[in-house]
Protein backbone atom coordinates (compact mmCIF):
# COMPACT_ATOMS: atom_id res chain seq x y z
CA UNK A 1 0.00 0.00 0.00
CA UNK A 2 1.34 3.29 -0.90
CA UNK A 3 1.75 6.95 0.79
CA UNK A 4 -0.79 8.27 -1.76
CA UNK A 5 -3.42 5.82 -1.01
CA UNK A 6 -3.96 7.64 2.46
CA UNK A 7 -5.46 10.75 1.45
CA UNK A 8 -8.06 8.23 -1.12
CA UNK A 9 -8.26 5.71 1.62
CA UNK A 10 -9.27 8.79 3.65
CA UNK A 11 -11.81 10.41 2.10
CA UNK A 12 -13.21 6.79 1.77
CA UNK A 13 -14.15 6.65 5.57
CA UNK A 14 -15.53 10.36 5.65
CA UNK A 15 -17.81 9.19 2.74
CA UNK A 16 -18.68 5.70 4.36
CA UNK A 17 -19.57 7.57 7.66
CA UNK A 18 -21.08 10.36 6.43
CA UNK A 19 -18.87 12.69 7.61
CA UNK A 20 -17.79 14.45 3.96
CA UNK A 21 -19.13 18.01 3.66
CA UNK A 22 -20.79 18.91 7.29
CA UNK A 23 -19.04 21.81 8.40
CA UNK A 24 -17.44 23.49 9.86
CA UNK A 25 -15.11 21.19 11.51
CA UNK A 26 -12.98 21.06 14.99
CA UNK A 27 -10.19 19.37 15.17
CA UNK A 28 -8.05 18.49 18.28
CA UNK A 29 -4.20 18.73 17.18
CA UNK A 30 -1.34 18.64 20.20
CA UNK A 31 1.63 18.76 17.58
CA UNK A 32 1.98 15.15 17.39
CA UNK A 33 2.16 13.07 14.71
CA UNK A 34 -1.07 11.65 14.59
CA UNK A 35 -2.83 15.05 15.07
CA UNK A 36 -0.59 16.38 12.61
CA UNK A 37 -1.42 13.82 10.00
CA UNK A 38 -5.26 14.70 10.76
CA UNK A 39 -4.67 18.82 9.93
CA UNK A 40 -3.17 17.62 6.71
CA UNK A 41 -5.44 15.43 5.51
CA UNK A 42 -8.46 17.74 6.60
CA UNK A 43 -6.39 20.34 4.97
CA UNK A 44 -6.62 18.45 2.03
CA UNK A 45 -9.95 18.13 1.82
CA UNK A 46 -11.75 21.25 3.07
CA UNK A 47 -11.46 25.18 2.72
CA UNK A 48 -9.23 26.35 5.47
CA UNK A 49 -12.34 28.47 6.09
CA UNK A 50 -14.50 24.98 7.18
CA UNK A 51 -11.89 24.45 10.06
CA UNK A 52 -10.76 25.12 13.55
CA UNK A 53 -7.85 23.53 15.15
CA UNK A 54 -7.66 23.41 19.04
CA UNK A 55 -4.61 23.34 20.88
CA UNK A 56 -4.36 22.74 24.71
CA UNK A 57 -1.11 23.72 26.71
CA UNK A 58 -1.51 21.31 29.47
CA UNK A 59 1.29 22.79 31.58
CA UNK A 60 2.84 19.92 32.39
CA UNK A 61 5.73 19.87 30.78
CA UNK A 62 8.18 22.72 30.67
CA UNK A 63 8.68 22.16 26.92
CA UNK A 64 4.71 22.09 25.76
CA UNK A 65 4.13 26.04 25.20
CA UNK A 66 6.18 24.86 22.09
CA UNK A 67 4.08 22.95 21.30
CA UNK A 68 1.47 25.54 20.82
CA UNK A 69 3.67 27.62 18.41
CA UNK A 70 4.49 24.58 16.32
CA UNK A 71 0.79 24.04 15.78
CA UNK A 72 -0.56 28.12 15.11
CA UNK A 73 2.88 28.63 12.84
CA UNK A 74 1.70 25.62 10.59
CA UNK A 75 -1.99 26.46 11.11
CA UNK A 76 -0.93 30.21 10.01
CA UNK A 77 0.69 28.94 6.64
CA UNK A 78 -2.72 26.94 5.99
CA UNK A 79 -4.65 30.18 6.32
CA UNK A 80 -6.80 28.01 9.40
CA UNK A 81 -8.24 29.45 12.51
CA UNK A 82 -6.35 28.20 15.84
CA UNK A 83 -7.59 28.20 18.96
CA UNK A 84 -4.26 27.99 21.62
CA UNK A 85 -5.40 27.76 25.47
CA UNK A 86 -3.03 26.86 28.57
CA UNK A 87 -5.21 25.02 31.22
CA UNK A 88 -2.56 23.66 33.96
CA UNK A 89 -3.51 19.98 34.67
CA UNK A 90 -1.90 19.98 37.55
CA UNK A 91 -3.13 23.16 38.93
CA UNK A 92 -6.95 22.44 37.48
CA UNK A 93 -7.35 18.28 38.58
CA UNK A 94 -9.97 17.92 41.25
CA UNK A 95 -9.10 16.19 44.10
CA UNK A 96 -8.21 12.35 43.37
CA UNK A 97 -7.98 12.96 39.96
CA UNK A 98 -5.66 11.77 37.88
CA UNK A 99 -3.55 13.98 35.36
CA UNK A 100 -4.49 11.49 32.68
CA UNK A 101 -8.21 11.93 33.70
CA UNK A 102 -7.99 15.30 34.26
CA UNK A 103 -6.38 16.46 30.96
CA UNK A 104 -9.04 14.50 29.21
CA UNK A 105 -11.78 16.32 31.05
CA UNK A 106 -9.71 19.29 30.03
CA UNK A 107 -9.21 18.98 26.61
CA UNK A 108 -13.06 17.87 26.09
CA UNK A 109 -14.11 20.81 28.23
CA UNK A 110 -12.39 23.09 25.78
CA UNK A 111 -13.25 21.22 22.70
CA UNK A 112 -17.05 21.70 23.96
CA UNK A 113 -16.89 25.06 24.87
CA UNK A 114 -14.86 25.98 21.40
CA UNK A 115 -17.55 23.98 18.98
CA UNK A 116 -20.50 25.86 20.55
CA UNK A 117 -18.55 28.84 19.57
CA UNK A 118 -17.86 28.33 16.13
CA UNK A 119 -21.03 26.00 15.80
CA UNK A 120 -19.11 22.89 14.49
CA UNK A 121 -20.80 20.31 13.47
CA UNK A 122 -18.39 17.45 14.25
CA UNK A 123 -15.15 17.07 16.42
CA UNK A 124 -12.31 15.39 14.81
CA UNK A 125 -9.98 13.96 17.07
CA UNK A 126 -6.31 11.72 15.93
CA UNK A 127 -6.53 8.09 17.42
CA UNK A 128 -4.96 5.73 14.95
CA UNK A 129 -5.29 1.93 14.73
CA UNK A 130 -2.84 1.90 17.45
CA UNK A 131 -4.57 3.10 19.93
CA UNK A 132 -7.80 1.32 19.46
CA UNK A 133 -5.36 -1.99 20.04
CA UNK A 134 -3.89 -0.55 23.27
CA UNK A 135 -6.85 0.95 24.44
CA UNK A 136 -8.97 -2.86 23.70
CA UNK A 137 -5.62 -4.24 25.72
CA UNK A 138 -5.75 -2.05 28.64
CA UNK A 139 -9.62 -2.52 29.56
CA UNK A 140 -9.08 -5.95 29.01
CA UNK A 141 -6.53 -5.94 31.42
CA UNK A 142 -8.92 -4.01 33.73
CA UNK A 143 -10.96 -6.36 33.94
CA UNK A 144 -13.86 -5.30 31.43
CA UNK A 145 -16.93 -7.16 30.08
CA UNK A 146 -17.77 -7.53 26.53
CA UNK A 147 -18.40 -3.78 25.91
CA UNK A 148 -15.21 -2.30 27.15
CA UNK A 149 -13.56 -4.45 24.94
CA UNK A 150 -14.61 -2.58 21.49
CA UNK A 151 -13.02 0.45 22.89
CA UNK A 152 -13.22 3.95 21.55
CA UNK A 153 -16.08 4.25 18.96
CA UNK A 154 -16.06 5.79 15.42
CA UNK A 155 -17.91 8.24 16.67
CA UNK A 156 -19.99 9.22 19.76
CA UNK A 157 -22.07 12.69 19.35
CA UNK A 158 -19.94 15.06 17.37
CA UNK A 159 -16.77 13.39 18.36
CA UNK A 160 -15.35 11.39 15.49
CA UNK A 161 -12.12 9.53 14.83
CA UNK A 162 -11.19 8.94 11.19
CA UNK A 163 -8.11 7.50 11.54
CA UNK A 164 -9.03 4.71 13.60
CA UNK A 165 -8.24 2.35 10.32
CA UNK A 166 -4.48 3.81 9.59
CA UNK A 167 -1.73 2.82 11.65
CA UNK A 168 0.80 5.16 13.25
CA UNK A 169 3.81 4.53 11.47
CA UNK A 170 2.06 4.50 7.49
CA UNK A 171 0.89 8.12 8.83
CA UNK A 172 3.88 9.63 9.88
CA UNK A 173 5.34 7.88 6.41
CA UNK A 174 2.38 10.01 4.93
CA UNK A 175 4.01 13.26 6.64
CA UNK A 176 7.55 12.71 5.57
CA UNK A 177 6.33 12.43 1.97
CA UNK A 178 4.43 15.81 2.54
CA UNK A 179 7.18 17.59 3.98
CA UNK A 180 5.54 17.88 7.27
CA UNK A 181 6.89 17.76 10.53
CA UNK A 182 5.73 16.76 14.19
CA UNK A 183 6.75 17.74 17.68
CA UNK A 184 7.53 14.65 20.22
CA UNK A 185 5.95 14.91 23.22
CA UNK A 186 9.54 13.58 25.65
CA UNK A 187 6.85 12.41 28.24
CA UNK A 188 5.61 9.38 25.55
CA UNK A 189 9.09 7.67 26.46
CA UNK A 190 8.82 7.37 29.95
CA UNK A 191 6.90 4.75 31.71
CA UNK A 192 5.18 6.32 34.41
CA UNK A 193 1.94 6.42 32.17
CA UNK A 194 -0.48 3.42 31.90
CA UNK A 195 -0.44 3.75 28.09
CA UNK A 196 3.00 4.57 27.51
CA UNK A 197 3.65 1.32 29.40
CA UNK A 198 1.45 -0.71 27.27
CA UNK A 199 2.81 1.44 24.18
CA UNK A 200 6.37 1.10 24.84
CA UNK A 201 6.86 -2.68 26.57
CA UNK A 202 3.60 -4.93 26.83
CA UNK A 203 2.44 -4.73 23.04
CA UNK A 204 6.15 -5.01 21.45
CA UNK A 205 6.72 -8.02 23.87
CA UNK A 206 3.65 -9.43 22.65
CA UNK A 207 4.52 -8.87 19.05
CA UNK A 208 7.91 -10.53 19.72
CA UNK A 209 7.03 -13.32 21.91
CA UNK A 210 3.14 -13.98 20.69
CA UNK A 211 2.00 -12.61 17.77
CA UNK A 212 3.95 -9.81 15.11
CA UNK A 213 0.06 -9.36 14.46
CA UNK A 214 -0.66 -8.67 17.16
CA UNK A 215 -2.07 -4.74 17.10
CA UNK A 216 -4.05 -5.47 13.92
CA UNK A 217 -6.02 -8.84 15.49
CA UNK A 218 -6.54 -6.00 18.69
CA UNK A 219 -8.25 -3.58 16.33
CA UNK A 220 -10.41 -6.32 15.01
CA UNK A 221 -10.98 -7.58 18.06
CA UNK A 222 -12.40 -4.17 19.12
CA UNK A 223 -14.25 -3.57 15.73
CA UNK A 224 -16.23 -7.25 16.39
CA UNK A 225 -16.85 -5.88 19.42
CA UNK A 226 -18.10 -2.66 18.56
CA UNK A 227 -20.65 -4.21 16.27
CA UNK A 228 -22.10 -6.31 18.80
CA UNK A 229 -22.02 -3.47 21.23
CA UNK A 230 -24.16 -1.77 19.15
CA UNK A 231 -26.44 -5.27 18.67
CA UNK A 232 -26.01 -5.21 22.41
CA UNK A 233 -27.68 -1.45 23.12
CA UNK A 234 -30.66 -2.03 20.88
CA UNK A 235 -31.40 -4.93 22.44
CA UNK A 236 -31.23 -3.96 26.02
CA UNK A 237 -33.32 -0.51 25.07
CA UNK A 238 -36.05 -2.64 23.80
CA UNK A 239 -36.31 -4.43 26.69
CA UNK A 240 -36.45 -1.39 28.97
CA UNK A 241 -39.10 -0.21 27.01
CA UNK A 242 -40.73 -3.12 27.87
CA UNK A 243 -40.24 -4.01 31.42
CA UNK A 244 -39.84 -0.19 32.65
CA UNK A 245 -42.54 2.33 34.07
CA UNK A 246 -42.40 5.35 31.51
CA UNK A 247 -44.16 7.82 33.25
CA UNK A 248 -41.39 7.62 36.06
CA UNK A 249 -38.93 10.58 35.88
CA UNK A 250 -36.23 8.28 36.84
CA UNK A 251 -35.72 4.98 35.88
CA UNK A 252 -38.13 2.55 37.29
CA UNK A 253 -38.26 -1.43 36.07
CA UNK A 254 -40.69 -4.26 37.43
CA UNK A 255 -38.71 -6.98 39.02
CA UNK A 256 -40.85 -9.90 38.05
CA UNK A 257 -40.41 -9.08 34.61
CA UNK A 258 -36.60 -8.52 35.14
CA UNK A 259 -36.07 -11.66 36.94
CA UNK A 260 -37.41 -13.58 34.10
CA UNK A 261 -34.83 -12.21 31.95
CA UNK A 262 -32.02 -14.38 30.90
CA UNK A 263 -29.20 -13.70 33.82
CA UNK A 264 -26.39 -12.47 30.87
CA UNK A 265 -29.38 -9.93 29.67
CA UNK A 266 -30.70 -8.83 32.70
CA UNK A 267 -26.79 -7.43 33.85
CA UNK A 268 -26.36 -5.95 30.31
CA UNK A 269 -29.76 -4.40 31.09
CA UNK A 270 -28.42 -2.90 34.20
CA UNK A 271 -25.34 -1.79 32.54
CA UNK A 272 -27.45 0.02 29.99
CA UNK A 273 -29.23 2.24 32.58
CA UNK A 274 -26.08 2.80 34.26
CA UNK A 275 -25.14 4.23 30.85
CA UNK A 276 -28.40 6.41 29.77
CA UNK A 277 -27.72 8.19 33.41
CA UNK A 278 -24.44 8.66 32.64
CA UNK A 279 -22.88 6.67 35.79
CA UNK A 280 -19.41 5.70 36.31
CA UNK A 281 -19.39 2.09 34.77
CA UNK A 282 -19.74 -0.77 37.87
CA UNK A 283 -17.02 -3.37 37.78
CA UNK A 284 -18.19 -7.30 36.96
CA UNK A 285 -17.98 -7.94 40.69
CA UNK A 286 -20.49 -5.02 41.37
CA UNK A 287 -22.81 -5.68 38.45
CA UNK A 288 -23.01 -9.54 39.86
CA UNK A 289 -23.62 -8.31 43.47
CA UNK A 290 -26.08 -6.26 42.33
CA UNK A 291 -27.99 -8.93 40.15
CA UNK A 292 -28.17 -11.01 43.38
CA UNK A 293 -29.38 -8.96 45.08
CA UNK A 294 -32.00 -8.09 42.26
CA UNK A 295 -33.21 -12.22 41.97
CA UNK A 296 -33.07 -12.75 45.52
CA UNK A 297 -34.18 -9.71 47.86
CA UNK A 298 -37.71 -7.89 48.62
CA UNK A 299 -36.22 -4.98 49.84
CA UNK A 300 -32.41 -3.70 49.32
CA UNK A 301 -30.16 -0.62 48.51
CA UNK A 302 -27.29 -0.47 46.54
CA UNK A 303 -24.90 2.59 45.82
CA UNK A 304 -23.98 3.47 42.81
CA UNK A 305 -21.04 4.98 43.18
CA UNK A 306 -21.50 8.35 45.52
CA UNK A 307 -24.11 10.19 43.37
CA UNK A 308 -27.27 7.52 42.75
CA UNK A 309 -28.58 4.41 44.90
CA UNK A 310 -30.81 1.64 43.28
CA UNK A 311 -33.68 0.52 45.64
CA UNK A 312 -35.94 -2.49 45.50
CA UNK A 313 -39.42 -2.61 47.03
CA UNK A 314 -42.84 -3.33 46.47
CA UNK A 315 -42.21 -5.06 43.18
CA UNK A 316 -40.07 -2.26 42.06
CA UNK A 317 -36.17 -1.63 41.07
CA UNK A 318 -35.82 2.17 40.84
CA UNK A 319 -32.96 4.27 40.22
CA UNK A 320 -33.04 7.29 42.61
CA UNK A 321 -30.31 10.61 43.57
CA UNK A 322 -28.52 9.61 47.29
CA UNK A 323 -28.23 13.20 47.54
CA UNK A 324 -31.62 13.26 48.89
CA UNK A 325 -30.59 11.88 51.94
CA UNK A 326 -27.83 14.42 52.87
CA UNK A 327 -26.51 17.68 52.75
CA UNK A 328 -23.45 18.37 50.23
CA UNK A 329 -21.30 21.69 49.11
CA UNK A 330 -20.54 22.64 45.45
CA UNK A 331 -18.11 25.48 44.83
CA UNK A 332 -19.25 26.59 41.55
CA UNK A 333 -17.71 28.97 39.34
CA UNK A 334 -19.77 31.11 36.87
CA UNK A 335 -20.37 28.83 33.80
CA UNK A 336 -18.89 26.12 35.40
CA UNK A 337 -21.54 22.29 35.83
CA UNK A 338 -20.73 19.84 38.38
CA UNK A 339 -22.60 16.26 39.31
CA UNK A 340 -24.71 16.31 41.89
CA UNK A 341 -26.89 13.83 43.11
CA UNK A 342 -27.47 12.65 39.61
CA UNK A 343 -27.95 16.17 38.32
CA UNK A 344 -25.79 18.46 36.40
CA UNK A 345 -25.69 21.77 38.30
CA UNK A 346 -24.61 25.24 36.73
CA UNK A 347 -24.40 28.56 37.86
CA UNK A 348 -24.85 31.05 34.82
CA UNK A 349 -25.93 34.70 35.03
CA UNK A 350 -29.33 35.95 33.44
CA UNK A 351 -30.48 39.40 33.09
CA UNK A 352 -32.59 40.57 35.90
CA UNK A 353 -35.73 40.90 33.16
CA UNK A 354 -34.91 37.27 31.59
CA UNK A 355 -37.17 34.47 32.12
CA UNK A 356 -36.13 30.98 32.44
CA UNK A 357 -37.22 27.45 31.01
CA UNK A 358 -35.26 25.70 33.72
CA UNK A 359 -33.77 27.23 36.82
CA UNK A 360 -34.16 29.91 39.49
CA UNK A 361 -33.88 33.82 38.99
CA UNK A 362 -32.96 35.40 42.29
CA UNK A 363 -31.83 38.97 42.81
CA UNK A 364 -29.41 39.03 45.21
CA UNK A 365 -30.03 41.18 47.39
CA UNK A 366 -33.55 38.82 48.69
CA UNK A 367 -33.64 35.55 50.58
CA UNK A 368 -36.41 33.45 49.25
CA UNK A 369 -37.31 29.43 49.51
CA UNK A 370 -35.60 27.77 46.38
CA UNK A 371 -38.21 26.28 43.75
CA UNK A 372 -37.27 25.22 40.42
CA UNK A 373 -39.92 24.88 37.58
CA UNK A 374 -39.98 23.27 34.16
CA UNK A 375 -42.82 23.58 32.08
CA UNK A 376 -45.53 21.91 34.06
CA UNK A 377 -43.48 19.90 36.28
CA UNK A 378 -42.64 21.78 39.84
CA UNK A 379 -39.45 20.65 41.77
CA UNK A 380 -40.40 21.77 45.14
CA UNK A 381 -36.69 21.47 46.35
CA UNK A 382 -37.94 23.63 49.81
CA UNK A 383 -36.65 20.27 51.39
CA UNK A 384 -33.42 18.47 51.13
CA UNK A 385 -33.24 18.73 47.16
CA UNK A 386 -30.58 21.37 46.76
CA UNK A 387 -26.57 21.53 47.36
CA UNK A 388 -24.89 24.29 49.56
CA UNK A 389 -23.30 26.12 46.54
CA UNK A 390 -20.73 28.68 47.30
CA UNK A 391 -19.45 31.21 44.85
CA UNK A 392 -17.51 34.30 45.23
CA UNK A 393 -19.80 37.19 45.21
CA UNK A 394 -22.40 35.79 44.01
CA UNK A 395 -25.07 34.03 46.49
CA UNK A 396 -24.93 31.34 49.22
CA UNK A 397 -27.93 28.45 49.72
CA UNK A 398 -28.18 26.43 53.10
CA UNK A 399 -30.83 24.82 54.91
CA UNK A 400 -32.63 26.60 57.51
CA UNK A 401 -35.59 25.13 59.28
CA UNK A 402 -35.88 21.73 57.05
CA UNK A 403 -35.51 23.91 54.00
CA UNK A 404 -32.97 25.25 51.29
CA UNK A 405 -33.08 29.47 51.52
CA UNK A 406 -30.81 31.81 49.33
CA UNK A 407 -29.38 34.03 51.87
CA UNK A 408 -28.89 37.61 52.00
CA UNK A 409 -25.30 38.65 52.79
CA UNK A 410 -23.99 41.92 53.94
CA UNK A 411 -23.00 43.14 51.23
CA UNK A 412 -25.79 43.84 48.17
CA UNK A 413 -24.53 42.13 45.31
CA UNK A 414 -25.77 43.48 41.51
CA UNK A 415 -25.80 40.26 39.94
CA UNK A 416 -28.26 38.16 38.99
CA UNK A 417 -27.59 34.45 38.62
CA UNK A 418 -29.37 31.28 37.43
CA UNK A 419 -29.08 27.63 39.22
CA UNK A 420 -29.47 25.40 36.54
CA UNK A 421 -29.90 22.10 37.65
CA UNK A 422 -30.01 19.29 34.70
CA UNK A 423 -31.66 15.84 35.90
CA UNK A 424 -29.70 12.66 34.00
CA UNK A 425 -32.58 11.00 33.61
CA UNK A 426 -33.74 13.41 30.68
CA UNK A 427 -31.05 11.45 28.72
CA UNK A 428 -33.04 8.33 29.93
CA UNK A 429 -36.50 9.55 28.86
CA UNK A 430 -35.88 11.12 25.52
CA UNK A 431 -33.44 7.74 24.53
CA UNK A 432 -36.63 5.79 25.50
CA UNK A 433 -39.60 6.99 25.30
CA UNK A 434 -39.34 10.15 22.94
C-alpha cells in the first residue's frame, strides 16, 4: 500500500460515515504526529475556512508552550483558525484525579466550549489503529466485560475519529512524503503512564514473543466488538421499554419481569441504565452483586457509586439521587456544571428581566425558599433537594428550618444568577420513550 493511497483511503471513511461536507469542523491537534497527519489530511480536503484547530497547553511539561507555536505557525501557513489555550492539569485536577483523567476532562471541556462557539458540526480527534489496540488491551486488562472491549467508537455525538483504520507509522510515512513535521511529546518515552507502558513494553513483547500481528487482530478484536455493542444497546433498550414504568422521571423497572430475563441480559440491562444516566461504569464484581441482590431480595439498597442508589421494594427496582438523603457543598464557578446527586448543576448569570425554562432567577439582594420549575413539572426542592453552593460574590444556599433558603449577605450584590440544575434522567426519557 502506498503513501498516496492515504489521502483516497481517507476520504473513503468520511464518505462511508457520512462525515464528507458537514461543516465546519474542529479538530483536536497537540503537535503530534497523529494530530498532525489529521490537519493535513483535513487540509486536504476542506477550505481552510470549514476548520478550527484546538490546541491545549496542558502545563505539564516545561517544553509544551512549544508545542502551541508549532501548531498556530503551521496552522498560520494553511490560512486556518487556531484556537491555543493553557489550562494547567496539575493546577486544574480535582481532588483524586488523575492527570491522565484530568487532561481529558480538560481537553473535552475546551473542545465543547470551542464547537458551541464556532457552531461545528463534528469534532475530529487523531486516534490511529494503534490506539484502538492498546486501548482494547488495557480494559481488558482491567478487567472489562464484553463492551469495554470494542473500545473507543467511530464516533460518539460530534466526536469522530477517522483515523481509527491507519496505523501510526504508514501516517507519519504520509508526513515525511508531505514535507511535514511533528513535535515529540519527551513524556511518551517514559513509563510512568499506563499507556506509555502498554505502548512502549507490553504490546512489542507481545509482538515478539506472541504474535507480530498482534495490534491489527486487537483492532479487530475491538471492531467485532463494537458491532455487537451496538447489537447489544438495541437490544437492552427494547427491553427497557418493555419491562420499565415510563411515566417515572427516573428509571423505574418491574422486578418480576426482570427476573425472568435471561441472567447475561438482565446485567447488560443494568449496565445500559447505568449508561443512559451517565454513571461511572460498575465493575463485573459489582454488576453480579447487584444482580443477586435483584433475583433474591424484597427490599435492598445499593450505591452506585457516591451520586445515585438503586432501591428495590414493592415489586419495584428504581434508580433514585442519594443526595436526597444528605446535605453536600458545590463550589461553583460562573459557567462552570458539576454532578450532583445525579444532576448536572450550573451557575450562569441571566439578566434581571430574563425568564427561564429551567432554573431559578434570584436577585441578590432577597432571601427566598428555592423552587425550580420546568414547564408543568414543579421541583419543590424547599426540602433536602438542593446543594450548599458557594461562589464568590455571588449568592450562598443552606438549609434553615428543614428547608434550602438563598441568603442575603452583607453586602448587596448586583448580579443576577441562574441555578441550573439538569436531571440525568432526561437522557433516559428522551433515549426511550421520545
Amino acid at each position: 500500500m502506498t503513501k498516496g493511497d492515504v489521502p483516497r483511503r481517507f476520504r473513503g471513511v468520511m464518505e462511508r460515515r457520512g462525515w464528507l461536507g458537514r461543516t465546519p469542523v474542529l479538530l483536536g491537534v497537540s503537535g503530534g504526529s497523529d494530530s498532525m497527519s489529521l490537519l493535513c489530511l483535513f487540509s486536504q480536503l476542506y477550505e481552510p475556512s470549514q476548520l478550527i484547530v484546538v490546541h491545549m497547553d496542558h502545563g505539564i511539561r516545561g517544553a509544551s508552550c512549544g508545542d502551541g507555536e508549532f501548531v498556530k505557525k503551521r496552522c498560520a501557513e494553511l490560512n486556518v483558525r487556531c484556537v491555543d489555550e493553557r489550562r494547567p492539569v496539575p493546577e486544574l485536577s480535582r481532588k483524586g484525579e488523575s492527570e491522565e483523567a484530568a487532561g481529558r476532562r480538560l481537553r473535552y471541556e475546551l473542545y465543547e466550549e470551542t464547537a458551541q462557539r464556532f457552531g461545528c458540526r463534528l469534532a475530529a480527534l487523531g486516534h490511529t489503529r494503534d490506539d484502538l489496540a492498546e486501548n482494547a488491551l488495557m480494559n481488558m486488562a482491567r478487567g472489562c466485560g464484553l463492551w469495554g472491549v470494542a473500545g473507543m467508537p467511530e464516533q460518539r455525538g460530534i466526536y469522530i475519529r477517522p483515523l481509527l483504520s491507519f496505523r501510526r507509522e504508514e501516517l507519519r510515512d504520509f508526513l515525511r512524503a508531505q514535507g511535514w513535521s511533528w513535535v515529540e511529546d519527551e513524556t511518551n518515552a517514559l513509563d510512568i503512564y499506563q499507556r506509555n507502558r502498554v505502548r512502549n513494553e507490553v504490546i512489542p513483547l507481545l509482538a515478539r514473543e506472541v504474535n507480530p500481528g498482534v495490534v491489527e487482530h486487537l483492532a479487530s478484536l475491538a471492531e467485532e466488538a463494537q458491532l455487537w455493542r451496538k447489537m447489544q444497546e438495541d437490544r437492552s433498550a427494547a427491553l427497557c421499554r418493555e419491562i420499565s414504568l415510563p411515566r417515572r422521571g427516573w428509571p423505574c423497572l418491574s422486578l418480576s419481569k426482570l427476573r425472568r430475563v435471561h441472567e447475561f441480559q438482565r446485567r447488560e440491562l443494568l449496565r445500559f441504565v447505568g449508561r443512559r444516566l451517565g454513571l461511572a461504569a460498575l465493575t463485573r464484581p459489582r454488576i453480579e452483586e447487584l444482580d443477586r441482590l435483584t433475583c433474591r431480595s424484597g427490599r435492598f439498597v445499593f450505591q452506585w457509586g457516591s451520586e445515585v442508589d438503586v432501591e428495590a421494594g414493592g415489586g419495584l427496582l428504581c434508580w433514585h439521587p442519594a443526595a436526597e438523603k444528605r446535605q453536600e457543598a458545590l463550589r461553583l464557578s460562573l459557567g462552570e456544571t458539576a454532578r450532583w446527586g445525579g444532576w448536572n448543576v450550573s451557575l450562569r448569570l441571566k439578566d434581571a428581566s430574563a425568564e427561564s425554562d429551567f432554573g431559578l432567577r434570584c436577585p441578590l439582594d432577597e432571601a427566598r425558599p428555592v423552587v425550580l420549575q420546568k414547564n408543568t413539572e414543579k421541583y419543590d426542592v424547599t426540602t433536602s433537594f438542593f446543594p450548599v453552593i458557594f461562589q464568590k460574590n455571588v449568592f450562598r444556599a443552606e438549609k434553615k428550618q428543614n428547608r434550602w433558603e438563598i441568603l442575603r449577605h452583607s453586602v448587596k450584590y448586583n448580579i443576577v444568577a441562574q441555578v441550573v440544575l439538569s436531571p440525568l434522567v432526561g437522557r433516559w426519557r428522551e433515549s426511550l420513550w421520545n
